[in-house]
Protein backbone atom coordinates (compact mmCIF):
# COMPACT_ATOMS: atom_id res chain seq x y z
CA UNK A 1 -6.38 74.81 -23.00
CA UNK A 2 -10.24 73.59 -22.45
CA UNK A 3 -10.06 75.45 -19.33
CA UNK A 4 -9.51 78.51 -21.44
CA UNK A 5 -11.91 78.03 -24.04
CA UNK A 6 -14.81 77.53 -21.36
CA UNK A 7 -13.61 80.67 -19.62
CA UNK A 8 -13.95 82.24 -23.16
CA UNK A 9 -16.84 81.09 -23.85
CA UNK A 10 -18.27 82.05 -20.52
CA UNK A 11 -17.03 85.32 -21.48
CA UNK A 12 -18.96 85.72 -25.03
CA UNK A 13 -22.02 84.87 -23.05
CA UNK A 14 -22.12 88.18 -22.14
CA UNK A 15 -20.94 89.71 -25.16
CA UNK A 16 -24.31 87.55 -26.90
CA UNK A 17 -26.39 88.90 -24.00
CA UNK A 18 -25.55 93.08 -24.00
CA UNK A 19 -26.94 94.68 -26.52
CA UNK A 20 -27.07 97.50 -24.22
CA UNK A 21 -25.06 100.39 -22.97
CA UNK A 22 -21.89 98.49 -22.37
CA UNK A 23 -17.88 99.12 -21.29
CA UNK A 24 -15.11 96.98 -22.50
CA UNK A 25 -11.56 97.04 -20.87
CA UNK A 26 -8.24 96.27 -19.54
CA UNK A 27 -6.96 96.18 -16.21
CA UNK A 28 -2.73 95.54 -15.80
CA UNK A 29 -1.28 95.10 -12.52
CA UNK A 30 2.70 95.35 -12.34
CA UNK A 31 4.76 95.87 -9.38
CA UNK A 32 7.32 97.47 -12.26
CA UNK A 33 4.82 100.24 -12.68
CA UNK A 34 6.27 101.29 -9.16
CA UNK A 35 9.89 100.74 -9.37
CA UNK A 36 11.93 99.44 -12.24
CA UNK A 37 13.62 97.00 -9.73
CA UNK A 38 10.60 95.91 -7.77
CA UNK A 39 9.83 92.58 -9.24
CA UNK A 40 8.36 90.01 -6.37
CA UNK A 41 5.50 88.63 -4.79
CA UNK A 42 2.44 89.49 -6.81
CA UNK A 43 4.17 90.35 -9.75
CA UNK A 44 1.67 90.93 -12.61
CA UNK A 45 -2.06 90.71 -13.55
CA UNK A 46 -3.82 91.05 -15.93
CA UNK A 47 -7.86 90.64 -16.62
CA UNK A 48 -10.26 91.57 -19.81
CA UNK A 49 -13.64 92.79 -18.76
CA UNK A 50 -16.79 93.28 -20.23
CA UNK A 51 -19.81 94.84 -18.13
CA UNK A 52 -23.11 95.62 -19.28
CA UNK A 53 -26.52 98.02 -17.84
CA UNK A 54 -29.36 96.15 -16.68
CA UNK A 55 -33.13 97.60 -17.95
CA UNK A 56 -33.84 96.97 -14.13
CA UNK A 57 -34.16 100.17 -11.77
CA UNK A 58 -36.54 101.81 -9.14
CA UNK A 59 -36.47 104.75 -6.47
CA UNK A 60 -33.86 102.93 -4.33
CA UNK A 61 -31.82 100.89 -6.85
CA UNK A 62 -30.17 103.60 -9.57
CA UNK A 63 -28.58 101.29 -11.44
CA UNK A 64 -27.47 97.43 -11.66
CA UNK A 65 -24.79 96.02 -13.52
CA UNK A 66 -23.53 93.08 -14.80
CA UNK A 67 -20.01 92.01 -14.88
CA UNK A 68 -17.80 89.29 -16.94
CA UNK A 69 -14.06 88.98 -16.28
CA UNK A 70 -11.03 86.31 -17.50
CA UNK A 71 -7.58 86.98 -15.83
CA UNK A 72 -4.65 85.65 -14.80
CA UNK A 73 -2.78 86.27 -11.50
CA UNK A 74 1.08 85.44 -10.96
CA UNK A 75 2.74 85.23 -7.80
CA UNK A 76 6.89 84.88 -7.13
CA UNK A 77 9.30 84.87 -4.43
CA UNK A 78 11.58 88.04 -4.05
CA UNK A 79 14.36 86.26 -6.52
CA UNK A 80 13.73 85.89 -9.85
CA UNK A 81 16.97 83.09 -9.28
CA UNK A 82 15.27 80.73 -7.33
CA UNK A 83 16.24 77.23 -8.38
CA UNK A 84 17.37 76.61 -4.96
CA UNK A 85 14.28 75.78 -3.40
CA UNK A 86 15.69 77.13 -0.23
CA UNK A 87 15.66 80.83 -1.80
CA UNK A 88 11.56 80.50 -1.94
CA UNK A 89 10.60 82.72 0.61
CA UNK A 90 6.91 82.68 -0.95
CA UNK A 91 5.69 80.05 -3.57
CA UNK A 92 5.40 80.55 -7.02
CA UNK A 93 1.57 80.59 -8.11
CA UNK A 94 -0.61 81.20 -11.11
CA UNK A 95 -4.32 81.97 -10.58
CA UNK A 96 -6.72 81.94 -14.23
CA UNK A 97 -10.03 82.85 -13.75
CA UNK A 98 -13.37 83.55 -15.37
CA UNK A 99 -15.75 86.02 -12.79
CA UNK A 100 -19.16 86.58 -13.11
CA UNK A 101 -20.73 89.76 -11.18
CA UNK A 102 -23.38 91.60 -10.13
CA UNK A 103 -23.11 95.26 -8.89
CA UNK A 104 -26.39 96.82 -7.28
CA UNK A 105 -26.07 100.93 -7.09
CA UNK A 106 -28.38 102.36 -4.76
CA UNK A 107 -29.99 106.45 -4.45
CA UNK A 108 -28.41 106.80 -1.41
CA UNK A 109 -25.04 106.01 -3.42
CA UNK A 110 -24.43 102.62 -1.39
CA UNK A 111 -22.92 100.21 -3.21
CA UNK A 112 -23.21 95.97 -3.46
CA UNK A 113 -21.29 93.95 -5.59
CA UNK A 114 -21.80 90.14 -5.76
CA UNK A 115 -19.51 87.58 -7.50
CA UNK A 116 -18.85 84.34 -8.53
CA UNK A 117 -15.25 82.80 -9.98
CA UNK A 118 -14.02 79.60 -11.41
CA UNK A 119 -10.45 78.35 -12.50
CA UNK A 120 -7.28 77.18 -11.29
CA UNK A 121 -4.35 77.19 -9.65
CA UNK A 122 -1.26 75.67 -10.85
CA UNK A 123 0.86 74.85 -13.86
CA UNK A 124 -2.82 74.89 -16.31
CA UNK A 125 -3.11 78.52 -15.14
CA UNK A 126 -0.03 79.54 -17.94
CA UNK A 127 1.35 81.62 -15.53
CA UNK A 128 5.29 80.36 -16.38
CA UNK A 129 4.74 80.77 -19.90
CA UNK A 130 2.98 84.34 -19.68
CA UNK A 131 6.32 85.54 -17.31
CA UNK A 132 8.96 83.77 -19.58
CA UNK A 133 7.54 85.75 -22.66
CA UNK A 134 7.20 89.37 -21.01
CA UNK A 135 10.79 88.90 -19.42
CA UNK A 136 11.83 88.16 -23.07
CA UNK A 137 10.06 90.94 -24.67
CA UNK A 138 11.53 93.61 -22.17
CA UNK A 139 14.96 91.62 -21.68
CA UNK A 140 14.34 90.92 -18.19
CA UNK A 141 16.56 88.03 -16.79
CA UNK A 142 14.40 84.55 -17.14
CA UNK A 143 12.90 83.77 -13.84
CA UNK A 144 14.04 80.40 -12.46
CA UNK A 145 12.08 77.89 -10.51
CA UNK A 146 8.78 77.47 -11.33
CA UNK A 147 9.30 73.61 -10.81
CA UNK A 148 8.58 74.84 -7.29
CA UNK A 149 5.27 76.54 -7.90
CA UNK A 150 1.95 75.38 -5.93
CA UNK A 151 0.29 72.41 -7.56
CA UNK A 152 -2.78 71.86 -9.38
CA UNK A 153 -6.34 73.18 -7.49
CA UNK A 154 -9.51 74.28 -9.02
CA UNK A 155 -10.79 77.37 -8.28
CA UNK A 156 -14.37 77.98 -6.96
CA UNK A 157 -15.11 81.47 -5.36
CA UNK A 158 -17.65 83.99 -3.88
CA UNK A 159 -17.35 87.34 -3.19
CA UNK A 160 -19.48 90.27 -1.72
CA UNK A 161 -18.55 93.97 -1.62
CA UNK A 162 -20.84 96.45 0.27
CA UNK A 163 -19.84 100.70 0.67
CA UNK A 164 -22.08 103.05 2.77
CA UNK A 165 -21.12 106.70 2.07
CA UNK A 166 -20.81 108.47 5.79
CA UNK A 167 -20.03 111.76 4.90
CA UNK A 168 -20.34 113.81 1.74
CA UNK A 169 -21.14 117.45 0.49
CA UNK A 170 -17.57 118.36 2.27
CA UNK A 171 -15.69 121.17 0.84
CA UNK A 172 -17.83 122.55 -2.19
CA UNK A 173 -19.06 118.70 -2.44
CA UNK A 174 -15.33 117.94 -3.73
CA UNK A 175 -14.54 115.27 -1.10
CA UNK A 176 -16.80 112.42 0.22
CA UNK A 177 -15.84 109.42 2.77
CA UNK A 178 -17.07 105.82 2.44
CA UNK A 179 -16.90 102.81 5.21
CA UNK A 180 -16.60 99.34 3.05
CA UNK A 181 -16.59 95.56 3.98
CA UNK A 182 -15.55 92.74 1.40
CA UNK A 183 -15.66 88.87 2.16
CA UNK A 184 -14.74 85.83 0.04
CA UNK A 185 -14.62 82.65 0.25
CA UNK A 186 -14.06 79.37 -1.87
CA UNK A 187 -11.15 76.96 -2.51
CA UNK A 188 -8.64 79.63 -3.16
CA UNK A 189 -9.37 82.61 -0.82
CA UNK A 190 -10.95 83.08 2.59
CA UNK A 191 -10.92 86.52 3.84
CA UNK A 192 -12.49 89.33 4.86
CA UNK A 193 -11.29 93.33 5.35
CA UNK A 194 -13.06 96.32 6.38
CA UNK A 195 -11.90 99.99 5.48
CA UNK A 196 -12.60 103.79 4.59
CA UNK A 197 -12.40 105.33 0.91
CA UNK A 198 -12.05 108.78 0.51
CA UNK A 199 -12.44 110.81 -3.07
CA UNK A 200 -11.01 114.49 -3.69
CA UNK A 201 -12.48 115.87 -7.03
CA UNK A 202 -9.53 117.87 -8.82
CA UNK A 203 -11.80 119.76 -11.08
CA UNK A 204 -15.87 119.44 -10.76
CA UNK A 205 -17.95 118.80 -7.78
CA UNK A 206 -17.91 114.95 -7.07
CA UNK A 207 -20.25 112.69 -9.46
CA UNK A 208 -23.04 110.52 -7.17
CA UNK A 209 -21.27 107.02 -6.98
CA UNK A 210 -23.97 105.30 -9.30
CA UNK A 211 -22.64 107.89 -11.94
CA UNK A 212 -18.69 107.71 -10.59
CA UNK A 213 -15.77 105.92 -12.52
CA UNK A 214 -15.04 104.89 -8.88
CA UNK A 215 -16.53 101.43 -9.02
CA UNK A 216 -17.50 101.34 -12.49
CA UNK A 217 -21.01 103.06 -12.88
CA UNK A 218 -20.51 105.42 -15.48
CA UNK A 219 -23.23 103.47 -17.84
CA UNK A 220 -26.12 105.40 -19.28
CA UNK A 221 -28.73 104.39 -21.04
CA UNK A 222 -28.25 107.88 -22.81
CA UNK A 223 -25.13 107.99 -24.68
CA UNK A 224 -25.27 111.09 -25.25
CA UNK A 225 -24.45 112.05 -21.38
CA UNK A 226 -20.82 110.70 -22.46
CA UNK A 227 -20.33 113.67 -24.49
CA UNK A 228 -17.64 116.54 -23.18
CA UNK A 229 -18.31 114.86 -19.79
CA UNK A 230 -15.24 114.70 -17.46
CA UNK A 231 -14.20 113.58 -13.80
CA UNK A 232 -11.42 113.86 -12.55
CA UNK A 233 -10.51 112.61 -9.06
CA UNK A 234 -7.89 111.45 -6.02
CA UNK A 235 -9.06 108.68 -3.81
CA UNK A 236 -7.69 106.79 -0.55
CA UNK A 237 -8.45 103.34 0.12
CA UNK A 238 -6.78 102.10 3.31
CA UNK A 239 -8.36 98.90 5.31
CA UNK A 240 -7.71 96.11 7.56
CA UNK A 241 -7.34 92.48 6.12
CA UNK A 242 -7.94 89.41 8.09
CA UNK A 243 -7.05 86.35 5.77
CA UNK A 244 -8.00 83.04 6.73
CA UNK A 245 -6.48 80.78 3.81
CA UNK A 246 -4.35 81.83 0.73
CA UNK A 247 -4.08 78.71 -1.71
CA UNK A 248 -1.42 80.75 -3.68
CA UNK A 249 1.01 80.80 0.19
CA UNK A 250 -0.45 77.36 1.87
CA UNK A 251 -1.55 75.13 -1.02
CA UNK A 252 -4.29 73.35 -1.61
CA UNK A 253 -7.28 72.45 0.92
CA UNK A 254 -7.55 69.06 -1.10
CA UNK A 255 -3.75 68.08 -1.33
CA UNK A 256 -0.33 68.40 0.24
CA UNK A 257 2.10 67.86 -2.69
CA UNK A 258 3.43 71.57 -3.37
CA UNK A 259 7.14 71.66 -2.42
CA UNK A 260 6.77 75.22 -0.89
CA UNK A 261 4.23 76.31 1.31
CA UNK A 262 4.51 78.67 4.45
CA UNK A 263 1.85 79.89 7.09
CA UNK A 264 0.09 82.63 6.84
CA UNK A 265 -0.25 86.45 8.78
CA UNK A 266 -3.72 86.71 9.38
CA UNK A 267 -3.89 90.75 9.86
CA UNK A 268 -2.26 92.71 6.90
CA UNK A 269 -2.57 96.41 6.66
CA UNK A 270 -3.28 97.23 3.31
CA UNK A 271 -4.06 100.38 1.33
CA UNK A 272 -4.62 101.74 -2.34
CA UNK A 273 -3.94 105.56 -3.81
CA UNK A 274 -4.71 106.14 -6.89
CA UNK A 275 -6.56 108.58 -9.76
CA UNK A 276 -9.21 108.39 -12.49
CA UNK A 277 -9.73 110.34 -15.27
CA UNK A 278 -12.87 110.08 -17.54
CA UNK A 279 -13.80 112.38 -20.82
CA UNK A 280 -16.45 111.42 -23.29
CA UNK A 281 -16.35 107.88 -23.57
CA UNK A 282 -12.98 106.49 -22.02
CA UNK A 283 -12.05 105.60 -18.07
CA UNK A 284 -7.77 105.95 -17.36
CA UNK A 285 -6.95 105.02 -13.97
CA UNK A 286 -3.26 104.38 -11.78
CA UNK A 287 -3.75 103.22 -8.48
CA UNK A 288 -0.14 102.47 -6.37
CA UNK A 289 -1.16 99.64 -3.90
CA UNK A 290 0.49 98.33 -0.89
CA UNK A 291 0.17 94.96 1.01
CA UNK A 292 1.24 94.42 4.51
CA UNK A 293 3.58 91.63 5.18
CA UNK A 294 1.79 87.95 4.05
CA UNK A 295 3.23 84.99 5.66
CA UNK A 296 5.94 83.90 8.22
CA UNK A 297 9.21 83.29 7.45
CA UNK A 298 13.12 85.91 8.02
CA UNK A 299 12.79 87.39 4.54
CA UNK A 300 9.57 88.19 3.38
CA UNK A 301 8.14 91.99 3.59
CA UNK A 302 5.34 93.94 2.74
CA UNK A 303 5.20 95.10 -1.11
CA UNK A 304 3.29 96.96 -3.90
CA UNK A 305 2.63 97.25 -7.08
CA UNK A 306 0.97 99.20 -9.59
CA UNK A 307 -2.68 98.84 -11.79
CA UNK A 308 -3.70 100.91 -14.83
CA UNK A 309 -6.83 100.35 -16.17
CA UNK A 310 -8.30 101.64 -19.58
CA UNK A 311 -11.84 101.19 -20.71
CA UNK A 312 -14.31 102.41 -23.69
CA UNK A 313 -17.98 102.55 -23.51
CA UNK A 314 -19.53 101.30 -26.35
């Protein structure tokens, strides 16, 4: 619980701080919002953000942002009946987090985003409780054996996220292409990808990506640009993962007492496709996401899962 008020409190730091144009939101990941009997792996997230427009811009830099997030992760194996610890073909895991970042948008609509998290992993993360209460709610059996799940490890991440737009003006400037690169690293995650992202505009000619729902720039500093303003939009997000460590598969760096860990696949294929919507002052988005194949054992397969994210400008 004092891990939750500090992330909290981290949280109303920014609130205290942004008396500027500002977005509020919710972001729900759900492998159910894909199939009604898809219900493994990573199952469900969910993360409350808060983002705010820096006074700070010149000829290069369009806009900068700043960032708070608190969420939780949970991870299962592919039966929710999994007592038997033998039946574990990938560990049970909570992740809660606070994030703190920093997202430079450049003329040339390049993009840098910088962050830092802190929390844990383990039973303080919630993540049974959180599970056992939705399954009740939407009379979903009770999923067995989190006894099992990775033990306690504290959290302490960094993470960098750069896009270069390649080609654009395409088509009646209704499709542009992107190259991106992310990296973290910290107690819980080592990796690093690289990949393409592709947007299709379904009814205007593409926004510049400092004004694009895309990664989050929509934020004015005249509100008044939010009125009758839509942007609609298809994008493609496929990349290469190489991952290093995974606390949530292996464990922790600083222990060995989780009764189920397995090794990991370093290169994953992974991809996103999804759609965002924005009129006046809200941002809708569904995104289907798939994740190549994580760790080695005779069971385990790729998955996906589903994200919807709503958000208001304020």
């Amino acid at each position: 619980m004092k891990k939750i008020l500090a992330i909290t409190a981290f949280l109303c730091f920014g609130f205290a701080r942004a008396q500027k144009p500002a977005e509020i939101g919710l972001i729900t990941d759900n492998d159910l919002y894909t199939s009604p009997v898809n219900d493994q792996y990573y199952t469900a997230g969910t993360t409350l953000f808060y983002r705010y427009l820096s006074d700070k811009s010149n000829d290069k830099l369009a806009k900068k942002i700043y960032d708070f997030r608190i969420g939780q992760y949970i991870y299962n194996p592919q039966s929710v009946r999994a007592e038997d610890i033998n039946v574990n073909d990938r560990p049970f895991a909570g992740y809660l987090f606070g994030e703190f970042g920093i997202n430079y948008f450049y003329s040339d609509e390049s993009v840098l985003k910088l962050k830092v998290q802190g929390g844990v992993v383990g039973p303080e993360a919630g993540a049974e409780a959180v599970q056992r209460g939705l399954h009740k709610v939407i009379h979903y059996p009770t999923v067995r054996g989190w006894q099992h799940q990775i033990t306690t490890t504290a959290a302490a991440q960094l993470g960098a996220y750069y896009s270069h737009k390649v080609l654009g003006n395409r088509f009646k400037e209704k499709v542009d292409f992107h190259l991106l690169g992310e990296l973290n690293v910290g107690t819980i995650w080592n990796s690093a990808s690289i990949g393409g992202m592709m947007r299709i505009s379904l009814k205007r000619p593409l926004e510049a990506m400092y004004n694009s729902s895309l990664h989050n720039s929509v934020l004015n500093k005249d509100k008044e640009t939010y009125k009758d303003h839509r942007e609609l939009f298809l994008y493609l997000n496929p990349n290469l993962q190489y991952m290093q460590y995974d606390a949530t598969i292996q464990g922790s760096h600083f222990n060995d007492t989780s009764p189920v860990t397995f090794p990991l696949i370093p290169f994953r294929f992974n991809a996103e496709v999804g759609v965002k919507y924005r009129y006046n002052n809200w941002n809708y988005s569904y995104s289907f996401n798939y994740r190549g194949k994580e760790l080695s054992n005779n069971v385990i397969s790729g998955f996906y899962y589903g994200s919807i994210q709503v958000s208001y400008m304020l």
